[in-house]
C-alpha atoms as a PDB file:
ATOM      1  CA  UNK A   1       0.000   0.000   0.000  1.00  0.00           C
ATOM      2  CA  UNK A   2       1.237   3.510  -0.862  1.00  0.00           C
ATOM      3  CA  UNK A   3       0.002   6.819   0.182  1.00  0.00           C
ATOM      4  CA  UNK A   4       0.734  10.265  -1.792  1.00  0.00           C
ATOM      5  CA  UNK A   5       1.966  11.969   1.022  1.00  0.00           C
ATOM      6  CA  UNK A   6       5.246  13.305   2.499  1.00  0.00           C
ATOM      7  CA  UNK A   7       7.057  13.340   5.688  1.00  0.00           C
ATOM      8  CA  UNK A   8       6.592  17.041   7.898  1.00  0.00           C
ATOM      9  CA  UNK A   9      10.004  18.307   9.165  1.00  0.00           C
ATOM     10  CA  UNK A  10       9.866  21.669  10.644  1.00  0.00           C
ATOM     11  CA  UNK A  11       7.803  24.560  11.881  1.00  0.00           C
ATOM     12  CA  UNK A  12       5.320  23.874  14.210  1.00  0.00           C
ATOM     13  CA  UNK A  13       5.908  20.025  13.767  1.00  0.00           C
ATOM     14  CA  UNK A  14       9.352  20.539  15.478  1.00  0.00           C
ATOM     15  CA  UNK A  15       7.623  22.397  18.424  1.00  0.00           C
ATOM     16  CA  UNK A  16       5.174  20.165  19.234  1.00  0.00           C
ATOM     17  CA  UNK A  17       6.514  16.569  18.126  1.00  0.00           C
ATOM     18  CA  UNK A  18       4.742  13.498  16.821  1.00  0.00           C
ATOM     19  CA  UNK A  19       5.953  10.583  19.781  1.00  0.00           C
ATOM     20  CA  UNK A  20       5.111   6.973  20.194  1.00  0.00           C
ATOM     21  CA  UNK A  21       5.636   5.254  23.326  1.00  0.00           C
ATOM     22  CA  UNK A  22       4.858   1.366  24.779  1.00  0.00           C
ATOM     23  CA  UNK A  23       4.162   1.068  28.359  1.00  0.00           C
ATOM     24  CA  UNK A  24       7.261  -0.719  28.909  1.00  0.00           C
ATOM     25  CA  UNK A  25      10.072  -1.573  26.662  1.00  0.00           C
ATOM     26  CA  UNK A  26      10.643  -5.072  28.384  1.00  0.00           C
ATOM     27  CA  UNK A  27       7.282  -6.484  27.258  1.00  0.00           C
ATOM     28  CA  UNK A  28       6.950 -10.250  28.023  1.00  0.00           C
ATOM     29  CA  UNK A  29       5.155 -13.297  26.239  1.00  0.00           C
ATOM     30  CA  UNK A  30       1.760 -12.997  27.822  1.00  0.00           C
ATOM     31  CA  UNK A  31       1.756  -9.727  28.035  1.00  0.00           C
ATOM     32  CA  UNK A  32      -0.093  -6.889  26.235  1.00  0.00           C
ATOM     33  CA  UNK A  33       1.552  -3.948  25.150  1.00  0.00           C
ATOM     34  CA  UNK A  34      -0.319   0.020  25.352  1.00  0.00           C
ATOM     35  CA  UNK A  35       1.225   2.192  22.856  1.00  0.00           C
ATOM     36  CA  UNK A  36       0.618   5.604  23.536  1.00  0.00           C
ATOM     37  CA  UNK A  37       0.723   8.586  20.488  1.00  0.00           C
ATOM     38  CA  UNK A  38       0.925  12.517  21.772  1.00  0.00           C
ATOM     39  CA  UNK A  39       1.508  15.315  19.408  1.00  0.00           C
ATOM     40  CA  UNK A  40      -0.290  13.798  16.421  1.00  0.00           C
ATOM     41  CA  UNK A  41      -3.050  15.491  14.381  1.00  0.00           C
ATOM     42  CA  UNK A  42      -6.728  15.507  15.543  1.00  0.00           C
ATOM     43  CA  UNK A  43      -8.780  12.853  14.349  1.00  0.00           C
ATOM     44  CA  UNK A  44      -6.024  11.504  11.709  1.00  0.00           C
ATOM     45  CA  UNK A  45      -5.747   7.650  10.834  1.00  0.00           C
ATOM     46  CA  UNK A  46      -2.611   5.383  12.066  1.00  0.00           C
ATOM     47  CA  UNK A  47      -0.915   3.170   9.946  1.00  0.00           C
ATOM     48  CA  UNK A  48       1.603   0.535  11.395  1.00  0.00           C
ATOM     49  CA  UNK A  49       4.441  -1.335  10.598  1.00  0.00           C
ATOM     50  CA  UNK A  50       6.383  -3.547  12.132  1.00  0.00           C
ATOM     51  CA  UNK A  51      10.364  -4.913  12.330  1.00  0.00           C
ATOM     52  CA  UNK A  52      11.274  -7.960  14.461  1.00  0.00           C
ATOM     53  CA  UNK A  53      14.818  -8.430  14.760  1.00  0.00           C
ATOM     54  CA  UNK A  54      15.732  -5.969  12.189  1.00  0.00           C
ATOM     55  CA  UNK A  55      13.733  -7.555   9.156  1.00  0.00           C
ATOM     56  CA  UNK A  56      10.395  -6.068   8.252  1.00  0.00           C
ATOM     57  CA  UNK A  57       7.293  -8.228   9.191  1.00  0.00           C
ATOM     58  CA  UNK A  58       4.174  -8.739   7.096  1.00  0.00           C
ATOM     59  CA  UNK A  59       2.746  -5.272   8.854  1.00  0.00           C
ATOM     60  CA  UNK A  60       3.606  -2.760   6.993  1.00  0.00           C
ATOM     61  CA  UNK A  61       1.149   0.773   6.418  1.00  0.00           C
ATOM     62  CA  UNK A  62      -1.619  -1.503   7.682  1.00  0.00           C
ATOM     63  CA  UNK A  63      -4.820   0.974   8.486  1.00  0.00           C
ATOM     64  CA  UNK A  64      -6.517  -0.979  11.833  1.00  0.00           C
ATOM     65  CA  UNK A  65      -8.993   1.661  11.824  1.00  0.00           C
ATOM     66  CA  UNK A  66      -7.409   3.776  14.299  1.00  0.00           C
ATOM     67  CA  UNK A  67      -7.635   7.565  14.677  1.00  0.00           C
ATOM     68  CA  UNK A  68      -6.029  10.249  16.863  1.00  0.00           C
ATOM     69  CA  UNK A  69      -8.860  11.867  19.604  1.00  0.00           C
ATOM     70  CA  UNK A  70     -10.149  15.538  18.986  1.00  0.00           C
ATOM     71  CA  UNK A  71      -6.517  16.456  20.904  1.00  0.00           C
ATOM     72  CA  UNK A  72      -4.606  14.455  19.221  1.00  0.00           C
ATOM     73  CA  UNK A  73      -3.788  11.786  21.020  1.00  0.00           C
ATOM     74  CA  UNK A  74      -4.637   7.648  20.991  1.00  0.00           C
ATOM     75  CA  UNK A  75      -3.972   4.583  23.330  1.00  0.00           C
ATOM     76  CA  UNK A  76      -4.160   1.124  21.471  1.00  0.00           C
ATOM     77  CA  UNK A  77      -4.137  -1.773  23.559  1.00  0.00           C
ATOM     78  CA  UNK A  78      -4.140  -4.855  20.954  1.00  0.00           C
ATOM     79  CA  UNK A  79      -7.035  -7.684  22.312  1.00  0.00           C
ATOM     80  CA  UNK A  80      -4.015 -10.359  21.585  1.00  0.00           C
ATOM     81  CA  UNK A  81      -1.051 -11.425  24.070  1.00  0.00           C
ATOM     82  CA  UNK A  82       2.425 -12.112  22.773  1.00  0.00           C
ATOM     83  CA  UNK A  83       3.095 -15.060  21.912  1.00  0.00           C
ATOM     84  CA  UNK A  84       6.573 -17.556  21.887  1.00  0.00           C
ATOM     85  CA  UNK A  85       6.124 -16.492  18.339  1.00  0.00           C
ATOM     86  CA  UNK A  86       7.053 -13.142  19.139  1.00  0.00           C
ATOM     87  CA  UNK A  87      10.079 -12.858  21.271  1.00  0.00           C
ATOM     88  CA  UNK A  88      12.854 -10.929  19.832  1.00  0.00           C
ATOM     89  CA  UNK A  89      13.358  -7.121  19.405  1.00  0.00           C
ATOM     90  CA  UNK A  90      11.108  -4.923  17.587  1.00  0.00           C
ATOM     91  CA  UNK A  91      10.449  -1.890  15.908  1.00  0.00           C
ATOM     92  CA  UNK A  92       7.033  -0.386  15.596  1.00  0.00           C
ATOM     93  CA  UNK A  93       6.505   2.786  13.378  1.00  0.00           C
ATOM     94  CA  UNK A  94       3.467   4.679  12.266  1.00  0.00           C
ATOM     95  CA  UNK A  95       2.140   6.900   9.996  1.00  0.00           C
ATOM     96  CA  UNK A  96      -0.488   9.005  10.802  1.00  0.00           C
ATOM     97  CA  UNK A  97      -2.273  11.128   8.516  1.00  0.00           C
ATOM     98  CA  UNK A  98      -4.423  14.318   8.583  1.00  0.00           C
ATOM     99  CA  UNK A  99      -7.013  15.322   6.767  1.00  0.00           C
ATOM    100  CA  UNK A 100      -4.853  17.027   4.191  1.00  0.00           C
ATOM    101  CA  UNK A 101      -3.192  14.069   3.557  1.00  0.00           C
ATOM    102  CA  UNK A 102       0.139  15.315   5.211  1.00  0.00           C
ATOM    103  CA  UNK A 103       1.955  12.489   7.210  1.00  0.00           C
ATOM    104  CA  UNK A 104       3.484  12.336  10.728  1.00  0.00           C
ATOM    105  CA  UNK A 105       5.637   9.356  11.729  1.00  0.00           C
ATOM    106  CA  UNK A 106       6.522   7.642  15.248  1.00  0.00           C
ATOM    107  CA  UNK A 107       9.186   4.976  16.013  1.00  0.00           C
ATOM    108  CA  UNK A 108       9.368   2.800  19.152  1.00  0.00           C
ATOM    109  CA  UNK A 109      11.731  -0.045  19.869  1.00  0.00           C
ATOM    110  CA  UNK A 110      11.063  -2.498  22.295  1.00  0.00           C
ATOM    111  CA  UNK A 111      11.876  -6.530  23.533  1.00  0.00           C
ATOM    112  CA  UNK A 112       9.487  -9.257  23.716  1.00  0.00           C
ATOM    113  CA  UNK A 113      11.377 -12.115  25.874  1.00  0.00           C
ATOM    114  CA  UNK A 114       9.841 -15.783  27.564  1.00  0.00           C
ATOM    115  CA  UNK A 115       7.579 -14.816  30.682  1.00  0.00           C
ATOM    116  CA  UNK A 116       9.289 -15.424  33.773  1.00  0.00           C
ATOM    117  CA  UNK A 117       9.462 -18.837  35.400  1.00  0.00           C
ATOM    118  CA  UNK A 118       9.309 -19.380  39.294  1.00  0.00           C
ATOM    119  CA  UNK A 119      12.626 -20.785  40.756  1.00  0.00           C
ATOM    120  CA  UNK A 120      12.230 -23.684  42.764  1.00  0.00           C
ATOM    121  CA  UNK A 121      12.931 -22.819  46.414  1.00  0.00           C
ATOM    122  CA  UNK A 122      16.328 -21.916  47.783  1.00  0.00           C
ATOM    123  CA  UNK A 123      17.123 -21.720  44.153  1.00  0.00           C
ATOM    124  CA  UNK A 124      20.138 -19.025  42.789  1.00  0.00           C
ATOM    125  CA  UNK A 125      18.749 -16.700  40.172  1.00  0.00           C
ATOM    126  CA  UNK A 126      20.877 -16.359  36.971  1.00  0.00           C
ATOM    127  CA  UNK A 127      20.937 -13.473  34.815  1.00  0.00           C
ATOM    128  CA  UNK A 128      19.441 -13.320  31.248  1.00  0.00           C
ATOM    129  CA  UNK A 129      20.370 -10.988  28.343  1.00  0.00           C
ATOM    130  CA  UNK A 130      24.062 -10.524  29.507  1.00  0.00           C
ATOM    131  CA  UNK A 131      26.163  -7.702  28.346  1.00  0.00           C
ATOM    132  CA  UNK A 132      24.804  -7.614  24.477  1.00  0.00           C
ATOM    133  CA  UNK A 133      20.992  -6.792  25.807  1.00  0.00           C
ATOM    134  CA  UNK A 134      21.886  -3.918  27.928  1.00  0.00           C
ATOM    135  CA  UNK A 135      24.659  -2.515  25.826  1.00  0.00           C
ATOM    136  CA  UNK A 136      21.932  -2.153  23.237  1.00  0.00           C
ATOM    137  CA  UNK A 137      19.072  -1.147  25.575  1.00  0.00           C
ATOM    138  CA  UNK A 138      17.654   2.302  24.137  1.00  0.00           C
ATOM    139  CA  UNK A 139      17.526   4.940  26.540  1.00  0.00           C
ATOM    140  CA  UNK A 140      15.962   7.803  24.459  1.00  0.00           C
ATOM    141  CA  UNK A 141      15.059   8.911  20.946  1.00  0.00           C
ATOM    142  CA  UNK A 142      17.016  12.236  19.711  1.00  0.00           C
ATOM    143  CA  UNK A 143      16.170  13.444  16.710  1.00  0.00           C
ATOM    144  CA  UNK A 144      13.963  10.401  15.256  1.00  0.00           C
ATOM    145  CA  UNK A 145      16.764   7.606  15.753  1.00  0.00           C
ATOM    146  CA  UNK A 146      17.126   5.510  19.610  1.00  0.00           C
ATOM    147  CA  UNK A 147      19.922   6.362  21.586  1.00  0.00           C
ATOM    148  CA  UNK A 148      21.134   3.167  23.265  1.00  0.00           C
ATOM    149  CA  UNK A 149      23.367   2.257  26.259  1.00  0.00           C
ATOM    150  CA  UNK A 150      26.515   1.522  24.541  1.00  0.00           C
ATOM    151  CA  UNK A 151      26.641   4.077  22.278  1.00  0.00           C
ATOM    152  CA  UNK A 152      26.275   6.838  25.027  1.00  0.00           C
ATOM    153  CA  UNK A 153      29.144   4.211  27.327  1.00  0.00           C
ATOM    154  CA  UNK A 154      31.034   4.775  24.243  1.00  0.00           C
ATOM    155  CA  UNK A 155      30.866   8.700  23.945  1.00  0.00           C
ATOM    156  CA  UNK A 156      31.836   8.665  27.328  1.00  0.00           C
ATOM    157  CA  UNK A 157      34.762   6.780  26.797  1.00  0.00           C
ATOM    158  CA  UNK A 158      35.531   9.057  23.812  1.00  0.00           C
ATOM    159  CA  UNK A 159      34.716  12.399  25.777  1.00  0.00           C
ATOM    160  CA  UNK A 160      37.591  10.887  28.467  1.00  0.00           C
ATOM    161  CA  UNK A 161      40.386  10.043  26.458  1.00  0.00           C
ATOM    162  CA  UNK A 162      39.801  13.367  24.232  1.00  0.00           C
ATOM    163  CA  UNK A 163      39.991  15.586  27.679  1.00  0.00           C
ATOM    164  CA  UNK A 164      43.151  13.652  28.902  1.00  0.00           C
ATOM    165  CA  UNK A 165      45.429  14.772  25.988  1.00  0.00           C
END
């Protein structure tokens, strides 16, 4: 599906931006995510896409019928859970598209991992994920793109070895 419209950058776009957000970014199979949209458009439809594990699903500009409210914002709660089928790390984006046909977009990343298992008693917890899941935890979005963990460890380390010479 294509749509004859165009990106906004600037003006009042950049003062009040388009943002999507999921309740939590460590969503877990069984679980139902929220995704919340501010900053959109009154009463403008939402189309979604979706990456798992950096390949693009079958979602892509899909229209479920959902629309902004009169201030534009929306909470969609999906009626299914995750499944085993979806553990892995995602990328949701949308579209959303006034009147005027002029289009807004949102990006949020999250993880979908196995529900959590009780421990037998007296039993030693181990750690999941390890160092490659929180080096490339996001922390924020800056300027449309996700601003993980490692990459601000590694600016860090960058800003320190620049300010010892």
């Amino acid at each position: 599906m294509s749509f004859p419209f165009s990106v906004v950058r600037g003006g009042l776009r950049d003062a009040l931006p388009l943002t999507l957000t999921i309740d939590t970014p460590y969503q877990t199979v069984g679980g139902t995510p929220t995704y919340k949209i501010t900053g959109a458009p009154p009463n403008a439809s939402i189309f979604w896409s979706s990456y798992k594990d950096g390949q693009a699903t079958a979602e892509h500009n899909v229209d479920y019928g959902h629309k902004t409210e009169a201030n534009g914002t929306a909470s969609i709660t999906p009626s299914a859970a995750w499944t085993d089928d979806f553990k892995g790390t995602w990328i949701k984006e949308i579209i959303v598209q006034d009147a005027n046909g002029t289009a807004y977009r949102g990006v949020v990343q999250f993880v979908v991992s196995p529900a959590a298992t009780s421990a037998p008693p007296g039993a030693t917890p181990t750690p999941s994920g390890g160092f490659a899941e929180l080096f490339n935890r996001s922390l924020f979005e800056l300027g449309g793109w996700n601003v993980t963990v490692g990459q601000v460890g590694l600016a860090g380390l960058a800003y320190w070895f620049l300010k010892k010479k």
